[in-house]
Protein backbone atom coordinates (compact mmCIF):
# COMPACT_ATOMS: atom_id res chain seq x y z
CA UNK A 1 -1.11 -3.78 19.37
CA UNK A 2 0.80 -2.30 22.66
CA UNK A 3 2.28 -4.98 24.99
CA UNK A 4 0.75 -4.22 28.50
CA UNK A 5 4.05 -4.48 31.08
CA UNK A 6 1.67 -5.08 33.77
CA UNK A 7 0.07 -8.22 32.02
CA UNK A 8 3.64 -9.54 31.44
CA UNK A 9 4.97 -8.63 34.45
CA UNK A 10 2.24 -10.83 35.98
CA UNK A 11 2.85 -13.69 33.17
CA UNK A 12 6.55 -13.59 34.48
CA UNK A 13 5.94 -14.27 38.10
CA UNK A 14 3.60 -16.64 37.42
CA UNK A 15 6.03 -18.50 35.69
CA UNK A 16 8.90 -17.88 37.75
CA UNK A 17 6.76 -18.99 40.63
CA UNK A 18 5.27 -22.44 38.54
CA UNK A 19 2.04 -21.20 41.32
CA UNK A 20 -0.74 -18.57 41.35
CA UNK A 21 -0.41 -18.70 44.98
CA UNK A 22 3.46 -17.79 45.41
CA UNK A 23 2.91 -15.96 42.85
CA UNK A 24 0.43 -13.84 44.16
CA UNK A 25 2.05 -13.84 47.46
CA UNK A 26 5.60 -12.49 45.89
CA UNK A 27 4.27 -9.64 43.81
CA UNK A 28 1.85 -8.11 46.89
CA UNK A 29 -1.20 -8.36 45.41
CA UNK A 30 -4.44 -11.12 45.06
CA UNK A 31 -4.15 -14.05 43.17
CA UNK A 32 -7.69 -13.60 41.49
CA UNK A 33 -5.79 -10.05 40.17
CA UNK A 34 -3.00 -12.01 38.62
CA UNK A 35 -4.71 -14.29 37.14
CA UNK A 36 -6.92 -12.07 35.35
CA UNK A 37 -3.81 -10.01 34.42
CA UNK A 38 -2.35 -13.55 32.79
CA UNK A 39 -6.04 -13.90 31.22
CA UNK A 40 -6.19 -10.84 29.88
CA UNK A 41 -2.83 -11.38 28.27
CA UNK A 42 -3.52 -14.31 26.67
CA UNK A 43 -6.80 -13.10 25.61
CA UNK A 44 -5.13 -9.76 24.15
CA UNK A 45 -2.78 -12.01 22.04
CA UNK A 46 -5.28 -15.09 21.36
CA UNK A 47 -2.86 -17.69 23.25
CA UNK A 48 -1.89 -19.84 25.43
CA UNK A 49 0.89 -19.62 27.77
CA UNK A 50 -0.03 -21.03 30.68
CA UNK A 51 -1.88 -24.77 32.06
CA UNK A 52 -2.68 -26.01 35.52
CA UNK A 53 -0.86 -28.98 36.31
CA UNK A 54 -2.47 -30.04 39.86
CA UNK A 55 -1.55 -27.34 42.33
CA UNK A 56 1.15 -25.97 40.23
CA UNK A 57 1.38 -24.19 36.56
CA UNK A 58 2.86 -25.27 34.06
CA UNK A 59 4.52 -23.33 30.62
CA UNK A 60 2.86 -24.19 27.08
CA UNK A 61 5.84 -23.88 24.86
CA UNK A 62 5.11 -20.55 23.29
CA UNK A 63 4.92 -19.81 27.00
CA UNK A 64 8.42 -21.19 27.75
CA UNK A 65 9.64 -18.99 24.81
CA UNK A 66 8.35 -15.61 26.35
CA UNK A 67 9.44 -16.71 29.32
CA UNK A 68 12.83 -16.53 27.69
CA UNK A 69 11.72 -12.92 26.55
CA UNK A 70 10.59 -11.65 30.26
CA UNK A 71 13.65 -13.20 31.78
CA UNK A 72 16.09 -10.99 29.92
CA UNK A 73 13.40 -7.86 30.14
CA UNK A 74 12.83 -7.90 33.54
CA UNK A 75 16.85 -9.06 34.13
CA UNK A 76 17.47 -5.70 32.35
CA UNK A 77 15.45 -3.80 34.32
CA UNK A 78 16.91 -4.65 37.52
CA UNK A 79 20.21 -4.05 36.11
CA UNK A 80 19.05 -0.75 35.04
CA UNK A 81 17.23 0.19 39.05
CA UNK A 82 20.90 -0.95 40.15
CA UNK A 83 22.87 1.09 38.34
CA UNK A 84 20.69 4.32 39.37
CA UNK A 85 20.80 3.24 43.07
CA UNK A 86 24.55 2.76 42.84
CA UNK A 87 24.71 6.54 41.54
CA UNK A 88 22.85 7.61 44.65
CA UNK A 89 25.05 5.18 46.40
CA UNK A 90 22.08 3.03 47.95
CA UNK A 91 20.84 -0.36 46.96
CA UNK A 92 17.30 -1.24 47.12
CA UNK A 93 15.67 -4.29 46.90
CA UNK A 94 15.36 -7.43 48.90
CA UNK A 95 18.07 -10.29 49.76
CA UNK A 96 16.30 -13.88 49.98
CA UNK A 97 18.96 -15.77 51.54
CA UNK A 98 19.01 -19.65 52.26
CA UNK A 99 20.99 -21.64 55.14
CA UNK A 100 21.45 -25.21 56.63
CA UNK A 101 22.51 -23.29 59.50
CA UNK A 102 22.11 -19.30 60.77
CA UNK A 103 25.41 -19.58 62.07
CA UNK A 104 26.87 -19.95 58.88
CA UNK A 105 25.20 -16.99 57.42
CA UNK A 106 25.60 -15.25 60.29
CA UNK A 107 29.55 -13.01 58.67
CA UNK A 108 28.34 -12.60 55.43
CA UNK A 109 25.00 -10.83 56.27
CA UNK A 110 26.38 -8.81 58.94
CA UNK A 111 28.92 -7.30 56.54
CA UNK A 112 26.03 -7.54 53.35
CA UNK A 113 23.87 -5.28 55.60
CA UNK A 114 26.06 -2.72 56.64
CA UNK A 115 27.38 -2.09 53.43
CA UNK A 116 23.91 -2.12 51.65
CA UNK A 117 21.43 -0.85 54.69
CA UNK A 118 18.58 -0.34 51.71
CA UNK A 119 18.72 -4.08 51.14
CA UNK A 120 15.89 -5.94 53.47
CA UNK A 121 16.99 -9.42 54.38
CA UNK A 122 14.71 -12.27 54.33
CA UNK A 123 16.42 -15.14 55.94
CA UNK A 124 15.44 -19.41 55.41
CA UNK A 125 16.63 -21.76 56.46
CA UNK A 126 16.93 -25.85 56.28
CA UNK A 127 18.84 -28.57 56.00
CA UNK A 128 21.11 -28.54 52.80
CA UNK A 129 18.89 -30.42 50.76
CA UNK A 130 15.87 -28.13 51.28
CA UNK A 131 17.90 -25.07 50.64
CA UNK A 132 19.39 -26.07 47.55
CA UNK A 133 16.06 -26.75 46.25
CA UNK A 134 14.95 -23.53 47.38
CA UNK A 135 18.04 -22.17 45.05
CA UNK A 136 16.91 -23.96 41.97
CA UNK A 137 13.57 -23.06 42.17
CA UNK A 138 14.35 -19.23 42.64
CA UNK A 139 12.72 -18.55 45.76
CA UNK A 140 15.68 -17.66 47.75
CA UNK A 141 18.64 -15.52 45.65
CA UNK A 142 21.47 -17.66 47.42
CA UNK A 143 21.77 -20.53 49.77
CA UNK A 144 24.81 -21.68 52.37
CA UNK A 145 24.72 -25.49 52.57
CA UNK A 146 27.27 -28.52 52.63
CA UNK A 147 26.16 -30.41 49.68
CA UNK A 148 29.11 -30.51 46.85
CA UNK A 149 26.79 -32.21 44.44
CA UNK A 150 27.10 -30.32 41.63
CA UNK A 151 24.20 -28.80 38.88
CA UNK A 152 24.38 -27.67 35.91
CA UNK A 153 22.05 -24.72 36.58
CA UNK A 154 24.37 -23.68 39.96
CA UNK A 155 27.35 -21.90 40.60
CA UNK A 156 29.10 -22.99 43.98
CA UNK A 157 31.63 -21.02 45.66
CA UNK A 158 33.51 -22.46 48.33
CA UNK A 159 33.18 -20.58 52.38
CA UNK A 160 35.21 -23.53 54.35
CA UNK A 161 35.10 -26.36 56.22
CA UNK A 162 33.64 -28.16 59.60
CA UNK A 163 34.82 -30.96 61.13
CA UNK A 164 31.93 -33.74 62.27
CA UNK A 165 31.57 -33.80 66.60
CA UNK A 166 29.44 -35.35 69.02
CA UNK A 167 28.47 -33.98 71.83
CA UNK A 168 26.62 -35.59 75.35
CA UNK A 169 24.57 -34.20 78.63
CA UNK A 170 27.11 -33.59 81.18
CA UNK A 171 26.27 -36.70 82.97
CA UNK A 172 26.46 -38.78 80.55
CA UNK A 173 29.08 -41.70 80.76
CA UNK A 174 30.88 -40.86 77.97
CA UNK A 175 30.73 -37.04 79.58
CA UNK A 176 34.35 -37.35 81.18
CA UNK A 177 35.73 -38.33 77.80
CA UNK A 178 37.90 -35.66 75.37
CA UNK A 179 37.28 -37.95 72.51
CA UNK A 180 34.77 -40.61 71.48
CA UNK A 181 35.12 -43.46 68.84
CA UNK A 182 32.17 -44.07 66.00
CA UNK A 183 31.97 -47.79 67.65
CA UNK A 184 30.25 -45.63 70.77
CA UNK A 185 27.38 -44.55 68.48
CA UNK A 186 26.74 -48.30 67.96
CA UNK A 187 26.44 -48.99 71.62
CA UNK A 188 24.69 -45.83 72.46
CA UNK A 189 21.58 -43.94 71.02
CA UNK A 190 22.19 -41.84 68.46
CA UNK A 191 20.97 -38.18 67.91
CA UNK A 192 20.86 -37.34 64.15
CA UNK A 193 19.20 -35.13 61.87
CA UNK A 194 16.13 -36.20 59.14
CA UNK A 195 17.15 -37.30 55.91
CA UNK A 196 18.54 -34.52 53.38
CA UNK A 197 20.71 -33.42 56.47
CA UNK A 198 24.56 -33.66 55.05
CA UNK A 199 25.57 -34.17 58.79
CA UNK A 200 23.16 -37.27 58.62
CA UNK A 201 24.80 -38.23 55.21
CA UNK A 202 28.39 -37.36 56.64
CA UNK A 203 27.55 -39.78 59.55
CA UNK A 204 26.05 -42.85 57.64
CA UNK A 205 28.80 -42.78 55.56
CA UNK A 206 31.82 -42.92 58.23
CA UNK A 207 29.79 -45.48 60.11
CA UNK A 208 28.95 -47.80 57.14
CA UNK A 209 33.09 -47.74 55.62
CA UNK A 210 34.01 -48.64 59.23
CA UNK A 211 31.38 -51.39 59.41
CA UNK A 212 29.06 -50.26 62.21
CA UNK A 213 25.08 -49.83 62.70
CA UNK A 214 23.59 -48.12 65.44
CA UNK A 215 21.57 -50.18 67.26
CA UNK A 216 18.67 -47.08 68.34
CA UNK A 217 18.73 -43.97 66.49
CA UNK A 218 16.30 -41.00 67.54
CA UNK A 219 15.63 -38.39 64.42
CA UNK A 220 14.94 -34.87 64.87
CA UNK A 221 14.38 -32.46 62.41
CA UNK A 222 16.64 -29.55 63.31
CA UNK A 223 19.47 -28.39 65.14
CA UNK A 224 17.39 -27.13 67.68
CA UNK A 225 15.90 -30.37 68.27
CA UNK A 226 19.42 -32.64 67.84
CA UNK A 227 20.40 -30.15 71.52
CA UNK A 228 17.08 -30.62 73.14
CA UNK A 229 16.83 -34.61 72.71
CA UNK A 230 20.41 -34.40 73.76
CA UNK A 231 20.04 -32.48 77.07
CA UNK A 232 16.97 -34.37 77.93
CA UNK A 233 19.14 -37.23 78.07
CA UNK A 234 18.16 -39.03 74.92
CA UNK A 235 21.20 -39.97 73.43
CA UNK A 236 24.63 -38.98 72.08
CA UNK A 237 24.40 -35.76 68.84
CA UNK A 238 26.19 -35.66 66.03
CA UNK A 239 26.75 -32.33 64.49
CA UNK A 240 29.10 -29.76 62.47
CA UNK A 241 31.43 -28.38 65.09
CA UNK A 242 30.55 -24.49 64.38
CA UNK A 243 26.88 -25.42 65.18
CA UNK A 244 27.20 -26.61 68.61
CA UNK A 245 25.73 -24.47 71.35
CA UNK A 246 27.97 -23.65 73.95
CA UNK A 247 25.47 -24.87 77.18
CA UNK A 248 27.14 -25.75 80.59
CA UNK A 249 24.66 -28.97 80.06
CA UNK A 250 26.53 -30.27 77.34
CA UNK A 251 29.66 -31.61 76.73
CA UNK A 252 31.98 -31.52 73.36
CA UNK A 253 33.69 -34.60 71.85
CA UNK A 254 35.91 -35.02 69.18
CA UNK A 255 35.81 -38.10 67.02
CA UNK A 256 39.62 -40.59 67.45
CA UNK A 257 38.30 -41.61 64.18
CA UNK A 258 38.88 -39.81 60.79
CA UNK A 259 35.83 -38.98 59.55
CA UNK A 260 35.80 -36.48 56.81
CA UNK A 261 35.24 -32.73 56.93
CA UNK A 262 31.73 -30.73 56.12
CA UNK A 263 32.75 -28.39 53.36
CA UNK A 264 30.27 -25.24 53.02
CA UNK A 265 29.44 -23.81 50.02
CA UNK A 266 27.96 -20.41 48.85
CA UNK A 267 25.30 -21.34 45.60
CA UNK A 268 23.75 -19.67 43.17
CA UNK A 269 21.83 -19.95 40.44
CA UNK A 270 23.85 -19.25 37.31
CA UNK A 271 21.55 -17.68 35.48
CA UNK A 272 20.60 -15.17 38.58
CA UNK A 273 18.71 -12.58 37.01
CA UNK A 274 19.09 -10.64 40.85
CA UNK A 275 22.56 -9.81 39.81
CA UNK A 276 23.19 -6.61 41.25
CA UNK A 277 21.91 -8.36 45.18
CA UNK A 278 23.99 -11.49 44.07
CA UNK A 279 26.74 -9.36 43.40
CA UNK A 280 26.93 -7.61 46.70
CA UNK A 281 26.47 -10.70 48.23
CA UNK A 282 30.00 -12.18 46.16
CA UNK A 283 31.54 -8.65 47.67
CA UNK A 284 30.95 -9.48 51.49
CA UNK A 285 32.43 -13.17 50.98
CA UNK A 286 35.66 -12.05 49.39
């Protein structure tokens, strides 16, 4: 009996995707078509590969072992489409790239897209937490973010580090001040980012070994938002020091206290099976 590429293909993204919906969405084409394509599949073969499991799918285990199968396949044939583009000296494809912060990302896809112009760029981004997800599930190819905690199923590469700074409205009465001390969060509002945020984390952390608990805290759920509540007058903001916009409204502190560094790292899943994008990616970070 022939095997039917398009059927697996579908089976594949399906279960890449654990959702008809991303699924769908991913491949370009109607989720009603992939899921007949999966159907007639399982129908061809007289099995069962996949179940719903509330929104999401789920692999039977002869599923999770052609999943195995269509992993190294369609791995392979990527390898193969990159080693033809490289003879015509242009890669194709698409780069899903994660941050915790655009700035970060900023070098590497600058120097990513002029050396690969064929590549298009689809950029997320999140706090650290969210984009490491976002790694582990396979929906973006590699993520920038400030959490060391390592995986088993991630590869981390080290970019740098940021030093933690605060930063007030220009009136403020801290405003005149080069430095500021973590006891001035305690008798100040406090600016910070949601929970998952490694600045948050970073924070917490320095405030709690030195003893100290702010007193009114105001959480925001970006960068974007930490500088808004800020100039509106809401409070002191806390933030990696790269990440501060330079605005004549706002004015830069450095902490007297040692607090530790942010350390950014580039992550990827080990088992990538986007190598050839992944690779060019590993190229433009040196």
């Amino acid at each position: 009996m022939p095997m039917n590429l398009t059927h697996l293909r579908a089976f594949h993204c399906v279960a890449t995707h654990a959702s008809y919906v991303a699924a769908a969405a991913a491949a370009g084409v109607s989720q009603p078509t992939l899921s007949e394509q999966v159907r007639l599949l399982e129908r061809q073969h007289e099995v069962r590969l996949l179940q719903r499991a509330g929104r999401s799918v789920e692999l039977t285990a002869l599923g999770r072992k052609l999943f195995d199968v269509t992993s190294k396949l369609f791995a392979a044939e990527m390898e193969a489409e990159a080693v033809l583009a490289k003879a015509r000296h242009i890669m194709q494809g698409e780069l899903r790239f994660g941050t915790d912060a655009p700035i970060n990302a900023v070098g590497v896809l600058s120097t990513f897209r002029r050396r690969n112009p064929g590549v298009s760029i689809q950029l997320v981004s999140g706090n650290s937490a969210e984009i490491r997800k976002r790694v582990l599930a396979g929906t973006v190819d590699v993520g920038i973010i400030a959490d060391e905690t390592p995986h088993p199923d991630l590869t981390a590469r080290r970019l740098g580090t940021q030093d933690l700074v605060a930063f007030v409205r220009h009136d403020h009465p801290l405003a005149r001040a080069k430095v500021i001390r973590l006891r001035d969060l305690v008798t100040h509002p406090l600016v910070i980012r949601e929970v998952g945020s490694v600045t948050r984390r970073s924070i917490e952390t320095a405030l709690s070994a030195a003893q100290l608990q702010p007193t009114e805290v105001l959480e925001t759920d970006s960068r974007e938002a930490v500088h808004a509540a800020v100039i509106a007058g809401l409070g002191i903001g806390v933030i990696a020091e790269d990440e501060f916009n330079d605005d004549p409204r706002l004015v830069l502190l450095d902490f007297a206290d040692a607090i530790a560094p942010i350390t950014e790292l580039l992550v990827y899943r080990t088992d990538n099976q986007r190598g050839h994008v992944l690779g060019a990616v590993l190229e433009c970070v040196g």
